[in-house]
C-alpha atoms as a PDB file:
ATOM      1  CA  UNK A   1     179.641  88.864  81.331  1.00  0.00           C
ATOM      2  CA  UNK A   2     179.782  92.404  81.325  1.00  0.00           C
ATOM      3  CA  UNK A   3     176.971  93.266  78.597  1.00  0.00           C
ATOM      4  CA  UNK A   4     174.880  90.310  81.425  1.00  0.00           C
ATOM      5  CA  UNK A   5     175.296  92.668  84.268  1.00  0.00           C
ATOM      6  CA  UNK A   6     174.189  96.104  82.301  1.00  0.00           C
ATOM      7  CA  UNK A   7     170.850  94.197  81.054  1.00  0.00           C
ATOM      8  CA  UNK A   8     170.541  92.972  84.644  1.00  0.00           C
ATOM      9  CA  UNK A   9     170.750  96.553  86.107  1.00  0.00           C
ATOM     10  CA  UNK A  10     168.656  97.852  82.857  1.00  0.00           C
ATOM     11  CA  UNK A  11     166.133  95.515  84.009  1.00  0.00           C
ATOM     12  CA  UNK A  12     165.823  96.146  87.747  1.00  0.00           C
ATOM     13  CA  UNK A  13     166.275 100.038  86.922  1.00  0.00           C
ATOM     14  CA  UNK A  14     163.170  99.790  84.386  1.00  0.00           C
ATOM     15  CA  UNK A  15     161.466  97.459  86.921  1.00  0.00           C
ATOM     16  CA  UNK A  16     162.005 100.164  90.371  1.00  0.00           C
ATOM     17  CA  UNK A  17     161.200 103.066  87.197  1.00  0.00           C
ATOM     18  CA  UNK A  18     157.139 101.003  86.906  1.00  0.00           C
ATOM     19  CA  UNK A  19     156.833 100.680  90.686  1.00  0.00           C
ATOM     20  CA  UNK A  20     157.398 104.364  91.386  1.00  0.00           C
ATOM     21  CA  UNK A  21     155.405 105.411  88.453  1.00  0.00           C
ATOM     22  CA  UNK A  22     152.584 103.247  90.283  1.00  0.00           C
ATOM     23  CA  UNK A  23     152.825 104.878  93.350  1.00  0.00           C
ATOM     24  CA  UNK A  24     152.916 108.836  92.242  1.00  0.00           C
ATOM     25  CA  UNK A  25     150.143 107.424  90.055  1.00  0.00           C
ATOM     26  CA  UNK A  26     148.361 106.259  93.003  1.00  0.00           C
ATOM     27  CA  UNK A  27     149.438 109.413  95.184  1.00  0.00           C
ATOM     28  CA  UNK A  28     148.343 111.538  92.607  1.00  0.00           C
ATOM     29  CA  UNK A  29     144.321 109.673  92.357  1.00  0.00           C
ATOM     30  CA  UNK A  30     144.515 109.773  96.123  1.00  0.00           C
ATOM     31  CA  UNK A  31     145.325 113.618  96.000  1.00  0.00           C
ATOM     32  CA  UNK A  32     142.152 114.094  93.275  1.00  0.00           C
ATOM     33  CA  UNK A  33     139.647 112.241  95.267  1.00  0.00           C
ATOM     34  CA  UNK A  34     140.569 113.858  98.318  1.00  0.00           C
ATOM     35  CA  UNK A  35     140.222 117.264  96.713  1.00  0.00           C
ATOM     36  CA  UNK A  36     137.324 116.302  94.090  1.00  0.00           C
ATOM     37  CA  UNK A  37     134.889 114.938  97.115  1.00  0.00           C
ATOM     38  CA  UNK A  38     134.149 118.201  98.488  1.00  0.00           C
ATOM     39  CA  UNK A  39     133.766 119.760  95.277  1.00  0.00           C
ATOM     40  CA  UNK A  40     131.628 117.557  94.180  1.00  0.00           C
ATOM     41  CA  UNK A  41     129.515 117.355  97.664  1.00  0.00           C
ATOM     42  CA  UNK A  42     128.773 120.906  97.940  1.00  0.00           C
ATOM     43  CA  UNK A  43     127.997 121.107  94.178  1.00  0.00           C
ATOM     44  CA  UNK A  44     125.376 117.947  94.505  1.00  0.00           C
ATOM     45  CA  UNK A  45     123.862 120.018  97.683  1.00  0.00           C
ATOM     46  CA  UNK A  46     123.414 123.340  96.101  1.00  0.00           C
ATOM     47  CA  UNK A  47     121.215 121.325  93.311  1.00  0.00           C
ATOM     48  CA  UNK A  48     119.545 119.109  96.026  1.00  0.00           C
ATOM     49  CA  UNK A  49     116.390 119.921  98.422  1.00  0.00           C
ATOM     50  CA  UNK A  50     116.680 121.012 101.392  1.00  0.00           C
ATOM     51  CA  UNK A  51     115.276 118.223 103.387  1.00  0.00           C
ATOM     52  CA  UNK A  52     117.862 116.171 101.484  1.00  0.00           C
ATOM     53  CA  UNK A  53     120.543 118.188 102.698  1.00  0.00           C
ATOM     54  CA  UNK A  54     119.417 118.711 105.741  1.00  0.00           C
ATOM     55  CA  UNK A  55     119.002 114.655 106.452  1.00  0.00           C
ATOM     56  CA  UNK A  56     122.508 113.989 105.001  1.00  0.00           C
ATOM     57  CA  UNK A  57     121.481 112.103 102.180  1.00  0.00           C
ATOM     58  CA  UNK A  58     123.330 113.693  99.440  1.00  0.00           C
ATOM     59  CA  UNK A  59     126.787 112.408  98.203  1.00  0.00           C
ATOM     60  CA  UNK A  60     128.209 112.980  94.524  1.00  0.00           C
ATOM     61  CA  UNK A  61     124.957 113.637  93.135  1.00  0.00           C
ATOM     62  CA  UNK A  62     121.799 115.564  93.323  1.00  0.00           C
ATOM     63  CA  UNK A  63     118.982 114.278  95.323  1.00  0.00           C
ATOM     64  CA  UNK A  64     115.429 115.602  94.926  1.00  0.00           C
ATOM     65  CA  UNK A  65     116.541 117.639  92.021  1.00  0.00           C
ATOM     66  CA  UNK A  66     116.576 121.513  92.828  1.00  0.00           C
ATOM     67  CA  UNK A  67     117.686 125.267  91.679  1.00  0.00           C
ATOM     68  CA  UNK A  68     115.603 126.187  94.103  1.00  0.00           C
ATOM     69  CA  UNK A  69     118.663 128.084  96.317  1.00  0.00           C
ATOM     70  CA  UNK A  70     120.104 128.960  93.205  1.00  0.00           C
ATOM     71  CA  UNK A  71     117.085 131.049  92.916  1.00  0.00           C
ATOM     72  CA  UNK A  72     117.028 132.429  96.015  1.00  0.00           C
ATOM     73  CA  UNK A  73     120.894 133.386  95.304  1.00  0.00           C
ATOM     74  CA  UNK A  74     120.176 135.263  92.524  1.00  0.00           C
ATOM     75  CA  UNK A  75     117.259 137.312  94.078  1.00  0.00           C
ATOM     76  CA  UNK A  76     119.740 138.234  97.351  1.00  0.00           C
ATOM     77  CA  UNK A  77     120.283 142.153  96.168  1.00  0.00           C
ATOM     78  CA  UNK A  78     123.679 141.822  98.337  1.00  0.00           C
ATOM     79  CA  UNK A  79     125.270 139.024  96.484  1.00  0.00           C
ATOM     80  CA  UNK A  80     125.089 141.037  93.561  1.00  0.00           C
ATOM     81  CA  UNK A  81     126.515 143.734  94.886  1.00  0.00           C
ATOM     82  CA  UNK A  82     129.266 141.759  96.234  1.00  0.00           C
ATOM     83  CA  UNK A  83     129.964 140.283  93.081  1.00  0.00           C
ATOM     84  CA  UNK A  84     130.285 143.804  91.544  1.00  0.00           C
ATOM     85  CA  UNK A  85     132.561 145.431  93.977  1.00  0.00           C
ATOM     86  CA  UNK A  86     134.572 142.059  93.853  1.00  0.00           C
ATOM     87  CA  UNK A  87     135.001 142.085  90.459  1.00  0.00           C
ATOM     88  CA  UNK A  88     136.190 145.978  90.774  1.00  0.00           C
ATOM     89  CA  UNK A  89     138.582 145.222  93.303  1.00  0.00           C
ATOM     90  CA  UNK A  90     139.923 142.416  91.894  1.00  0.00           C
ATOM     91  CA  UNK A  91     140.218 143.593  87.862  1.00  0.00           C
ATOM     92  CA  UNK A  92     142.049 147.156  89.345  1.00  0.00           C
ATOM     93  CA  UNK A  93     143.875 145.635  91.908  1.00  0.00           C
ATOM     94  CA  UNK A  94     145.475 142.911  89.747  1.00  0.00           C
ATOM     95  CA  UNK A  95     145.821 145.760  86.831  1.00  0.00           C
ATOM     96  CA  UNK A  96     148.219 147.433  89.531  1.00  0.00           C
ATOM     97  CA  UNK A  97     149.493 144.543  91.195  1.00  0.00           C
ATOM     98  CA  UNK A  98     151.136 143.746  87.358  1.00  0.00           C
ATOM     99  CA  UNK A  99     152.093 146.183  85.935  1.00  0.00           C
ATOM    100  CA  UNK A 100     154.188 147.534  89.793  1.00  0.00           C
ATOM    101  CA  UNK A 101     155.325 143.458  89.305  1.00  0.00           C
ATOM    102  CA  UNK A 102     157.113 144.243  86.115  1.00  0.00           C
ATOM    103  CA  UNK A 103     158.165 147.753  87.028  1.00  0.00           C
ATOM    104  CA  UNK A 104     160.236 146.419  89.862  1.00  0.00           C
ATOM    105  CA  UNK A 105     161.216 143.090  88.255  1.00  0.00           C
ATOM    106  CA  UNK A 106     162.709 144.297  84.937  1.00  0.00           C
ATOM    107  CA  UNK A 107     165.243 146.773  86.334  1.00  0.00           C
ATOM    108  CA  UNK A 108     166.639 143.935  89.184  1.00  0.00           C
ATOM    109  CA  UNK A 109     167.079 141.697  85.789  1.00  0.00           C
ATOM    110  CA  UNK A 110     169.570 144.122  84.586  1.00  0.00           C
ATOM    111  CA  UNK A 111     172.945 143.867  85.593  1.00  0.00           C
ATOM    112  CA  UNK A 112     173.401 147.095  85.170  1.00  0.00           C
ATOM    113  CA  UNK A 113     171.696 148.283  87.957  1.00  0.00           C
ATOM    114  CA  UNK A 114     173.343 150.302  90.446  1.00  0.00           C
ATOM    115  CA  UNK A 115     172.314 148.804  93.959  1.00  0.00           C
ATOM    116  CA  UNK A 116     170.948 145.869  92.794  1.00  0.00           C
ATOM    117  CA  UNK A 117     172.033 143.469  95.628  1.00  0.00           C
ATOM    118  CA  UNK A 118     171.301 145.923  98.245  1.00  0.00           C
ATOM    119  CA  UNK A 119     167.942 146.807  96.647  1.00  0.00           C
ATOM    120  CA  UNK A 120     167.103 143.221  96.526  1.00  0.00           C
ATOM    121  CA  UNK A 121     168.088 142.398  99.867  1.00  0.00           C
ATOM    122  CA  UNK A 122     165.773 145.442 101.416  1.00  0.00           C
ATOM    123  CA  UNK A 123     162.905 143.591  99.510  1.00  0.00           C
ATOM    124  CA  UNK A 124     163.793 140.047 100.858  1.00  0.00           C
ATOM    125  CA  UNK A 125     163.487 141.814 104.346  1.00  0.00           C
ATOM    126  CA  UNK A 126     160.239 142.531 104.098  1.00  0.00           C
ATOM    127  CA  UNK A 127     158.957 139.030 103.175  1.00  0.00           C
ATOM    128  CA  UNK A 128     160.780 137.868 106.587  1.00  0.00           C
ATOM    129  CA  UNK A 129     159.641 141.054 108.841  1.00  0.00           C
ATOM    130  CA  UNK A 130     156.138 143.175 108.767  1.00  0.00           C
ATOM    131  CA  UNK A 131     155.277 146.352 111.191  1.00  0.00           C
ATOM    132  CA  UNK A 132     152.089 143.843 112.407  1.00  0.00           C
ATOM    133  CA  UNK A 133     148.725 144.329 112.350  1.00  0.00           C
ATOM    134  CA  UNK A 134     147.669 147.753 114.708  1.00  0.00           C
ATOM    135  CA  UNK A 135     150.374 149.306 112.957  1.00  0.00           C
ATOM    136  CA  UNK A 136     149.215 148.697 109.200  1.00  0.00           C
ATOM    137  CA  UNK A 137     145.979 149.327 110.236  1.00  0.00           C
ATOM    138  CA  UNK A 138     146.802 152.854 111.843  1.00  0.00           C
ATOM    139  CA  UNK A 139     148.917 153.476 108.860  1.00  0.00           C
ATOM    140  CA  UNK A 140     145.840 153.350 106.153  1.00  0.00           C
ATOM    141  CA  UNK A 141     143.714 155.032 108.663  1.00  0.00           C
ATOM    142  CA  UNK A 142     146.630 157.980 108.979  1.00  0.00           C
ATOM    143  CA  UNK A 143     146.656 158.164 104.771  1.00  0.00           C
ATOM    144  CA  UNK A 144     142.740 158.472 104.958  1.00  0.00           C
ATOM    145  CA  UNK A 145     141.873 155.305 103.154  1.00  0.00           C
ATOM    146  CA  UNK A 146     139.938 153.832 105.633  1.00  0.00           C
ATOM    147  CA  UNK A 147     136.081 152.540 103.662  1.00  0.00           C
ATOM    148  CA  UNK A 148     137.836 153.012 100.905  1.00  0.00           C
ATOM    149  CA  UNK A 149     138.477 151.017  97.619  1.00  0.00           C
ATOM    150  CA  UNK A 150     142.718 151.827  97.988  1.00  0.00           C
ATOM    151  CA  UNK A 151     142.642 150.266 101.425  1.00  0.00           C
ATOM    152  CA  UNK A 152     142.225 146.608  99.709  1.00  0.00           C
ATOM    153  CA  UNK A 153     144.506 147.898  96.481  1.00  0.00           C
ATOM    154  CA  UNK A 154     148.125 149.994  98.470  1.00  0.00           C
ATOM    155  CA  UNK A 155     149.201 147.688 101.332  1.00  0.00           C
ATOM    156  CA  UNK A 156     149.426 144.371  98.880  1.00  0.00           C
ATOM    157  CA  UNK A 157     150.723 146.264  95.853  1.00  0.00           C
ATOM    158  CA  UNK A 158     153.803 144.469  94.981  1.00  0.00           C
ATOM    159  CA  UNK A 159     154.552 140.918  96.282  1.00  0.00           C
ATOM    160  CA  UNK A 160     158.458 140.321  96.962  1.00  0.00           C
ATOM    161  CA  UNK A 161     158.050 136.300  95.797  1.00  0.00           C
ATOM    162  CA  UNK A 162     156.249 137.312  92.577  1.00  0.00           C
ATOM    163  CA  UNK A 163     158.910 139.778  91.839  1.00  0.00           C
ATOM    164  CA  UNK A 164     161.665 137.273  92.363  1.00  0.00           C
ATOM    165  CA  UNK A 165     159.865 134.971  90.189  1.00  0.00           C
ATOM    166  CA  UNK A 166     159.222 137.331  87.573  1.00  0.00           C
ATOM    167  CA  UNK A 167     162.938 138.521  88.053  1.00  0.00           C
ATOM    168  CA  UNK A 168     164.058 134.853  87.386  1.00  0.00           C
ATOM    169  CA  UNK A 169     162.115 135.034  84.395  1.00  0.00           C
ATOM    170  CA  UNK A 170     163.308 137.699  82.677  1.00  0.00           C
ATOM    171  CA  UNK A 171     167.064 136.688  83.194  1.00  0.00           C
ATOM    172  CA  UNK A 172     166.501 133.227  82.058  1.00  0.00           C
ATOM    173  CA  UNK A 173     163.747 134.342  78.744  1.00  0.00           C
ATOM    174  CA  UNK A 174     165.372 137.230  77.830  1.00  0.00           C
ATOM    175  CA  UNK A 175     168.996 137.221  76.511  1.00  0.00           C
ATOM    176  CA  UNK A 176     171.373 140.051  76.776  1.00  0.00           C
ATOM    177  CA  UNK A 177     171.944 140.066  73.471  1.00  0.00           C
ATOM    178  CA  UNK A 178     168.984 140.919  72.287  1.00  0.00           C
ATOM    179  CA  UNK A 179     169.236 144.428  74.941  1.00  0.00           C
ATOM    180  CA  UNK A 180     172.441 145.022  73.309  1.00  0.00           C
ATOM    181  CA  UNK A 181     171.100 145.042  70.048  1.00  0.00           C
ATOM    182  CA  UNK A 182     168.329 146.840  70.388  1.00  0.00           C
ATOM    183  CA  UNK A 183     170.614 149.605  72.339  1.00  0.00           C
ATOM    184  CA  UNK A 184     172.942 149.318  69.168  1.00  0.00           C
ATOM    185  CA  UNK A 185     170.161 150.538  67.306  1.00  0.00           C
ATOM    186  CA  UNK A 186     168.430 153.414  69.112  1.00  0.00           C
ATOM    187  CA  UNK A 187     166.408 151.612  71.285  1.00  0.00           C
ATOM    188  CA  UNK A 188     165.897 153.363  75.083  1.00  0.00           C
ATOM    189  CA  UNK A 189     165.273 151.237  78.043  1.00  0.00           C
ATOM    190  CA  UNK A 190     161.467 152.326  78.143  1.00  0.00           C
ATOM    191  CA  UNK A 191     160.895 151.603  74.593  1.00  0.00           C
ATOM    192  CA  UNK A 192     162.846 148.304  75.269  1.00  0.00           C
ATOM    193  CA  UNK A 193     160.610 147.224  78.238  1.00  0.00           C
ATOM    194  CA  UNK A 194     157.461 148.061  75.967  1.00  0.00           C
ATOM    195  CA  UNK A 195     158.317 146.903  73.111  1.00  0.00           C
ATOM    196  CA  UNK A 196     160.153 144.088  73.580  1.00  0.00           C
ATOM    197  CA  UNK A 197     159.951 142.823  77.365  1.00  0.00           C
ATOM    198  CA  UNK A 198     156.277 142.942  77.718  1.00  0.00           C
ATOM    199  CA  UNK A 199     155.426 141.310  74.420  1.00  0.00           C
ATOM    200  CA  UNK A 200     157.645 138.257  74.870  1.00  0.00           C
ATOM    201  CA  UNK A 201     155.900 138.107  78.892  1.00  0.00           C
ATOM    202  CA  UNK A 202     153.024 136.727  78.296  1.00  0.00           C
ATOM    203  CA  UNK A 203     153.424 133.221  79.849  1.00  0.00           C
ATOM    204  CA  UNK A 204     154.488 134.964  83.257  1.00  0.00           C
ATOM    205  CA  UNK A 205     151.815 137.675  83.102  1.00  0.00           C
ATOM    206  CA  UNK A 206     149.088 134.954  82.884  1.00  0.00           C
ATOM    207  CA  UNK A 207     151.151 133.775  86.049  1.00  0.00           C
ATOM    208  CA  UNK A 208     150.663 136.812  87.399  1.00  0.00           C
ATOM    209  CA  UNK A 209     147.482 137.556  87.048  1.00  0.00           C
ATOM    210  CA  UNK A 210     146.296 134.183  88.547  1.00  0.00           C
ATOM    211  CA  UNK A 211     148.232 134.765  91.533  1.00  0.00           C
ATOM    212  CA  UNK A 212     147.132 138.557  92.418  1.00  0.00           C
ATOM    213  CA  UNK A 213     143.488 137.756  91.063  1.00  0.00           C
ATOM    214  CA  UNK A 214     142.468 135.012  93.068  1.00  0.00           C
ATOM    215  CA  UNK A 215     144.254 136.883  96.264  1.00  0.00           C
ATOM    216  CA  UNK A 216     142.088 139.666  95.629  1.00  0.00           C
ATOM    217  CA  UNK A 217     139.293 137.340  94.960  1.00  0.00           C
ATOM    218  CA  UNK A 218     139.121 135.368  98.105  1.00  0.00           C
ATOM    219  CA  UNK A 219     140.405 138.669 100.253  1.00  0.00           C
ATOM    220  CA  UNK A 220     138.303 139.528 103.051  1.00  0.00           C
ATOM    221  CA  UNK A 221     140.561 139.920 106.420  1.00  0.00           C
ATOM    222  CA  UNK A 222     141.645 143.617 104.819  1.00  0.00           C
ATOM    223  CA  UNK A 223     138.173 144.481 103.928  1.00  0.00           C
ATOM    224  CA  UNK A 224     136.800 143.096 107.024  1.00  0.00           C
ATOM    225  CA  UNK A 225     139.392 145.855 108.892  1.00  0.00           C
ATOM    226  CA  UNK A 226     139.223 148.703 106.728  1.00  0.00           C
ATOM    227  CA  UNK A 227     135.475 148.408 105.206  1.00  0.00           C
ATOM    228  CA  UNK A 228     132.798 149.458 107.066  1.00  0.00           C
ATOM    229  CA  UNK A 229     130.251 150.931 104.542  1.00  0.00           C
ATOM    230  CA  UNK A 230     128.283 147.688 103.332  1.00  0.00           C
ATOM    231  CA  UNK A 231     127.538 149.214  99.915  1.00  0.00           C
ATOM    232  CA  UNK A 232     131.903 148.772  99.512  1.00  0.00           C
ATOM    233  CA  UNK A 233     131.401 144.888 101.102  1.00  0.00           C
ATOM    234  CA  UNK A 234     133.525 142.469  98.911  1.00  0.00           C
ATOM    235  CA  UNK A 235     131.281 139.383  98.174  1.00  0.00           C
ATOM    236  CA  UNK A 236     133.655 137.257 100.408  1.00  0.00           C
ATOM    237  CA  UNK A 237     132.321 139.149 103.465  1.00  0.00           C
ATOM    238  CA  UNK A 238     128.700 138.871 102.534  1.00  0.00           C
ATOM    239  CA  UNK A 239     129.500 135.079 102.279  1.00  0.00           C
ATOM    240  CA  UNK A 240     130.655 135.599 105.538  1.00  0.00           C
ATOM    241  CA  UNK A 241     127.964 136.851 107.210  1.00  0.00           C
ATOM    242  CA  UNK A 242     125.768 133.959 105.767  1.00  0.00           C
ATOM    243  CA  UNK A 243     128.520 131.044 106.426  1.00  0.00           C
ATOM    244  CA  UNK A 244     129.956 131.628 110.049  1.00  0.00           C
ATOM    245  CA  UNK A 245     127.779 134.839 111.455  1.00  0.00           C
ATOM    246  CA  UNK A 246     124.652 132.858 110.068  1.00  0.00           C
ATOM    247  CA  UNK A 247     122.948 136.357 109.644  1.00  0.00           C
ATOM    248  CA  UNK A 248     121.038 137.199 106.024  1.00  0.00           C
ATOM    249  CA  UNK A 249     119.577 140.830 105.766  1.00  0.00           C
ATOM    250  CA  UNK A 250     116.031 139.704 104.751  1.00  0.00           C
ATOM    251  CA  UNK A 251     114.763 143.149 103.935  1.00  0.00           C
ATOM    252  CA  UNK A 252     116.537 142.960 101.008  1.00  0.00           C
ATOM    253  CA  UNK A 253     114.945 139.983  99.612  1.00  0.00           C
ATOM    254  CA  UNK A 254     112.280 140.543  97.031  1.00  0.00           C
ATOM    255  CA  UNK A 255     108.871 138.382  97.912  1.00  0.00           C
ATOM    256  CA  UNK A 256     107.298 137.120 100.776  1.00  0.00           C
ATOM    257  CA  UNK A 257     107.742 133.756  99.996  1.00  0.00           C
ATOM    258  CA  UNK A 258     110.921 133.472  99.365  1.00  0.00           C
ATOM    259  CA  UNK A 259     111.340 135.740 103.172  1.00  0.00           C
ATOM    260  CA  UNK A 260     109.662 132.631 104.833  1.00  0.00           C
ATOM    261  CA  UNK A 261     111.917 129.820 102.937  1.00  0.00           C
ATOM    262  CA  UNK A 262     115.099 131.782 104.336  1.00  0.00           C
ATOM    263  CA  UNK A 263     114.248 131.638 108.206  1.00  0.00           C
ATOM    264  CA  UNK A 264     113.845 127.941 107.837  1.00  0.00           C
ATOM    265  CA  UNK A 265     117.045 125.959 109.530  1.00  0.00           C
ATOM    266  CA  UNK A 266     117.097 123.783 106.519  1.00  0.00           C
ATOM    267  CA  UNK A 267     116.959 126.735 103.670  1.00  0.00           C
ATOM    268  CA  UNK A 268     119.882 128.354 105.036  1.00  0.00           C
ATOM    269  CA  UNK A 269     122.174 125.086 105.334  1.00  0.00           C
ATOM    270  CA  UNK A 270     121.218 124.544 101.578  1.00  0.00           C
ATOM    271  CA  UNK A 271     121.755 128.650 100.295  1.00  0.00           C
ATOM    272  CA  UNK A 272     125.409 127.871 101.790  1.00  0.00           C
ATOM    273  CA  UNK A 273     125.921 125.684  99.512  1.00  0.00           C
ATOM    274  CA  UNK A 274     125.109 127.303  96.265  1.00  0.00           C
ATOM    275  CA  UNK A 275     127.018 130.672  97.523  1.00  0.00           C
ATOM    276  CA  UNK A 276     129.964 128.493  97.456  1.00  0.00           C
ATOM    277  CA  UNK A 277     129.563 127.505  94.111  1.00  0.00           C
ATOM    278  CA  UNK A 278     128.266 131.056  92.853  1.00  0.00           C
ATOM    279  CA  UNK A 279     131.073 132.502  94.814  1.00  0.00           C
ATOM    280  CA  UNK A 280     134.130 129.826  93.462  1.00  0.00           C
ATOM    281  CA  UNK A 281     132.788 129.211  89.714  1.00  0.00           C
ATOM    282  CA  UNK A 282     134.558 132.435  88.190  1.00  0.00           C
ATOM    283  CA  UNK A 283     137.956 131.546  89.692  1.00  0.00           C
ATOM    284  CA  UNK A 284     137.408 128.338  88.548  1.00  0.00           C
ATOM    285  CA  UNK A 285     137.007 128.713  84.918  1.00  0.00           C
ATOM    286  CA  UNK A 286     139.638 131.020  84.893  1.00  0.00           C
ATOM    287  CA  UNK A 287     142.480 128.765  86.514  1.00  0.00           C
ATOM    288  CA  UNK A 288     141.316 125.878  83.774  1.00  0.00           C
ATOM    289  CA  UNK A 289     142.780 129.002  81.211  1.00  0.00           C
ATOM    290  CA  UNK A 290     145.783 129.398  83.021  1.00  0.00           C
ATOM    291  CA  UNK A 291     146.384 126.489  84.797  1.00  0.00           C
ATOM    292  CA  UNK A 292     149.902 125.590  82.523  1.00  0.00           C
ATOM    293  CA  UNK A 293     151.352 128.858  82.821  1.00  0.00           C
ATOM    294  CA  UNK A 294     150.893 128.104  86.458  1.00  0.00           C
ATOM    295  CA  UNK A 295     152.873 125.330  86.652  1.00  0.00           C
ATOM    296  CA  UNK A 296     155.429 127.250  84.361  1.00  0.00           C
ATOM    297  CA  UNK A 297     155.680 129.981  86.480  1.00  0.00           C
ATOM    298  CA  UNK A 298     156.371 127.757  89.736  1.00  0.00           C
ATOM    299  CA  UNK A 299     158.936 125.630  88.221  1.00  0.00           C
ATOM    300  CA  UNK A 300     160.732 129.101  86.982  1.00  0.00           C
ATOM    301  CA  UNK A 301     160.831 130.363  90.919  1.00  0.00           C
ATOM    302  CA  UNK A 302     162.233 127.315  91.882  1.00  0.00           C
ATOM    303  CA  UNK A 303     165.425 127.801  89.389  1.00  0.00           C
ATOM    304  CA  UNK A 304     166.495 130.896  90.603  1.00  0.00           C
ATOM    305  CA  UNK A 305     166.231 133.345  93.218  1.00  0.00           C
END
């Protein structure tokens, strides 16, 4: 009777195990249309003609076959600048953003820190508590780094949740054992950190990096405050000018022809399009890279604090 009942429960447990695996299987298809569709709209638009786009015909694929705004993309001297000082600001800024990130994480891994909890809980303040916008704003334009490239890199130099998540990391990766035997034989905390903390990193640094790059990437409420020569314009406000301000600086386009295709209604509907693709395809590839230290790197914040 008894070995009855535990293949009864065995059953209905394996039975409510399939019908839950249907649903997050279902939730989870839901979740990837709802997110693929608009990929895969404004990707079919930027290769469609514009009278296609403009008369709503296009779906999840190309109609009337184009790379004509891809063109016009690639001859707008602005977007190219854009994408310069973007990739700048983004390759420096995440340069600093990691290695401050590991600076301040290591030491609150160490027990042996004096202050630690007080430390800690001066940081956790911060994430709860800001001075505000007017008086960030007056403070980079007091240090003199107003239309400058350290206005987008000093106020977001060290993020409190990263820290705590790289913190977690090291206390759960790296063993005290191995400090104490590398201390047993010579070893100095600096050499210890370089040597041995950094090298064995790599999954969280990859974290890292995708976080602060793709915040400096899409980043253009500080540049929009502190930026005002358009030489220094991130490409994120350039795509702003063209997506909401609807405003492209013709004089730097290179042809007549391709002058007269831009003031047409329809031309600019369809060069939104491809900017958003030009504009997202970096980031893109570069998450598909990282994508499963990502989900690493979340499950190890939500361990630990």
């Amino acid at each position: 009777m008894v070995k009855y009942h535990s293949r009864v429960n065995r059953i209905r447990i394996n039975k409510s195990d399939k019908v839950f695996d249907v649903l997050i299987t279902l939730i989870a298809i839901t979740g990837l249309l709802i997110v693929l569709y608009p990929l895969m709209h404004v990707v079919a638009c930027s290769f469609s003609s514009a009278k296609a786009v403009q008369s709503g015909r296009v779906s999840f694929y190309p109609v009337d076959f184009s790379t004509q705004a891809y063109e016009v993309v690639f001859d707008y001297k602005d977007i190219w600048i854009g994408y310069l000082n973007t990739i700048m600001y983004t390759v420096v800024g995440t340069t600093l953003n990691v290695v401050f990130t590991i600076l301040a994480a290591y030491p609150f891994s160490r027990k042996d820190l004096i202050g630690r909890g007080i430390i800690m809980k001066i940081y956790v303040f911060t994430m709860l508590f800001s001075g505000g916008l007017i008086p960030s704003y007056l403070l980079v334009k007091n240090l003199h780094l107003l239309n400058t490239s350290w206005s987008l890199w000093l106020p977001g130099l060290l993020s409190v949740y990263n820290v705590i998540v790289m913190k977690t990391y090291y206390q759960t990766t790296i063993p005290n054992e191995l400090l104490e035997s590398a201390q047993i034989d010579g070893c100095s905390n600096r050499r210890f950190l370089w040597s041995v903390v950094i090298p064995l990193s790599g999954a969280i640094i990859a974290v890292m990096v995708l976080f602060y790059g793709i915040g400096h990437w899409n980043n253009y409420f500080s540049a929009m405050l502190y930026i005002t020569d358009k030489s220094k314009y991130p490409l994120q406000l350039f795509l702003r000018e063209i997506l909401i301000a609807n405003t492209v600086d013709y004089t730097s386009l290179s042809g007549s022809e391709i002058k007269e295709l831009l003031k047409k209604q329809e031309m600019k509907l369809l060069l939104k399009y491809s900017l958003i693709v030009v504009s997202s395809f970096p980031m893109l590839c570069i998450y598909s890279f990282v994508q499963k230290y990502f989900v690493k790197g979340v499950m190890i914040g939500s361990l630990k604090g």
